[in-house]
Protein backbone atom coordinates (compact mmCIF):
# COMPACT_ATOMS: atom_id res chain seq x y z
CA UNK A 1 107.73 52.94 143.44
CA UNK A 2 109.13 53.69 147.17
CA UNK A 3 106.89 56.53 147.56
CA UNK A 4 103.59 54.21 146.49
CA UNK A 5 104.68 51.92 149.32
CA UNK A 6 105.62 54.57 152.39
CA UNK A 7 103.54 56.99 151.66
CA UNK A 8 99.96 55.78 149.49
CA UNK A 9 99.43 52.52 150.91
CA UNK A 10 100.76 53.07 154.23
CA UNK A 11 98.14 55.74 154.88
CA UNK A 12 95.31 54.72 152.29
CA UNK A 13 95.95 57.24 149.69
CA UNK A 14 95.61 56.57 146.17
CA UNK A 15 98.42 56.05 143.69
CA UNK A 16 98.72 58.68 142.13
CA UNK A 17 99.04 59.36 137.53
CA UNK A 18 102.19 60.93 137.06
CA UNK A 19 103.06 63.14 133.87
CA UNK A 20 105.91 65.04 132.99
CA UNK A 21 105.92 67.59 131.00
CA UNK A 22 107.40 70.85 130.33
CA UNK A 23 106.94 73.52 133.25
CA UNK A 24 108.65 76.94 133.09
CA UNK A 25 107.54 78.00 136.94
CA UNK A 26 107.56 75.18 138.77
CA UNK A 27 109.47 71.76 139.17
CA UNK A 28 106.50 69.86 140.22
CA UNK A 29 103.00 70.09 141.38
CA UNK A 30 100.62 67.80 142.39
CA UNK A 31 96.38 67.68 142.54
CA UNK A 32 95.99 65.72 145.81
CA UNK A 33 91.85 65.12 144.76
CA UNK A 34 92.46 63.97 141.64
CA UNK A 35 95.57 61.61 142.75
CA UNK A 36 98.11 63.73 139.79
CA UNK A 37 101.52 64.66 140.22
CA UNK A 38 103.23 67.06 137.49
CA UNK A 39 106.82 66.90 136.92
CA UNK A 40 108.78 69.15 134.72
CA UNK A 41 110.43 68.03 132.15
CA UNK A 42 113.26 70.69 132.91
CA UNK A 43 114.65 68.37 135.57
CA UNK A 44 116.36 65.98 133.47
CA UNK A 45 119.07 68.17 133.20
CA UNK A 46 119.76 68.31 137.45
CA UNK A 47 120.71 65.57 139.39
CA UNK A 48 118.25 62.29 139.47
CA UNK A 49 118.33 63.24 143.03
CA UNK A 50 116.89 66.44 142.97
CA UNK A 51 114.13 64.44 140.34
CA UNK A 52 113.53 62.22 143.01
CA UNK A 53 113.32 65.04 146.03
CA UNK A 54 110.83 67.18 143.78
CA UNK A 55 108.72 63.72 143.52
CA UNK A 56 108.95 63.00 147.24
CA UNK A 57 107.85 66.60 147.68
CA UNK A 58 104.94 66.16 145.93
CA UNK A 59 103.88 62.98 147.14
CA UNK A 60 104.20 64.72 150.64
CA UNK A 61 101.69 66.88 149.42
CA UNK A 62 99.26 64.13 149.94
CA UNK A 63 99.68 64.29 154.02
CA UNK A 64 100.54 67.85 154.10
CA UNK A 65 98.78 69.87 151.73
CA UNK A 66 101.05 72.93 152.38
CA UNK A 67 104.71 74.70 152.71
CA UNK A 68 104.66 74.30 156.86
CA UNK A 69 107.72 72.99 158.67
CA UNK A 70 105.97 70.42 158.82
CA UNK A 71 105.77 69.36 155.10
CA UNK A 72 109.61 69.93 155.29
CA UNK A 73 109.94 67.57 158.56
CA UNK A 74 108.09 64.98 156.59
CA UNK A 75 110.22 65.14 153.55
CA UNK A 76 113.39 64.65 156.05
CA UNK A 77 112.11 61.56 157.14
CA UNK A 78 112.03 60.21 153.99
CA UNK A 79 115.05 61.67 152.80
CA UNK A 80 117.10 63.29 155.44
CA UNK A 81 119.77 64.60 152.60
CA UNK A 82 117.15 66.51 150.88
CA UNK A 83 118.01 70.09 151.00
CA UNK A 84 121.52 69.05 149.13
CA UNK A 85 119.41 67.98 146.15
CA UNK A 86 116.77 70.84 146.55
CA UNK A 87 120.07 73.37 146.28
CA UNK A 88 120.62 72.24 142.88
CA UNK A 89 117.03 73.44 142.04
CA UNK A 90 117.48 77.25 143.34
């Protein structure tokens, strides 16, 4: 996908195995050693937006492994509208 291209191969990172599956405290989380993102299942009834910010999120993960302004700077660069879809989520 998109996020494959910008974000693994531009900066050597693996692809990563993606599962979904059905999460009751998160909407995502990822395992940047092992190369896994997590997605809940829950999201299919948001936005495909909001599906695709919590993705980008985690796939951020892989430059910034945590919640600084800076893993939120990075995510606006890749998706500048990304606290519209986010608000769906709270």
């Amino acid at each position: 996908g998109q996020w494959d291209e910008e974000i693994c191969h531009k900066n050597d990172i693996p692809l990563p195995s993606i599962t979904v599956k059905y999460m009751t405290s998160r909407w995502g989380s990822c395992t940047p050693s092992k190369a896994h993102i997590s997605m809940s299942l829950r999201l299919m009834h948001y936005p495909i937006q909001s599906a695709e910010y919590v993705l980008l999120h985690e796939y951020v993960h892989f430059l910034v492994p945590n919640h600084s302004k800076r893993l939120y700077q990075t995510v606006k660069k890749y998706m500048p509208e990304y606290q519209e879809y986010d608000s769906y989520l709270k």
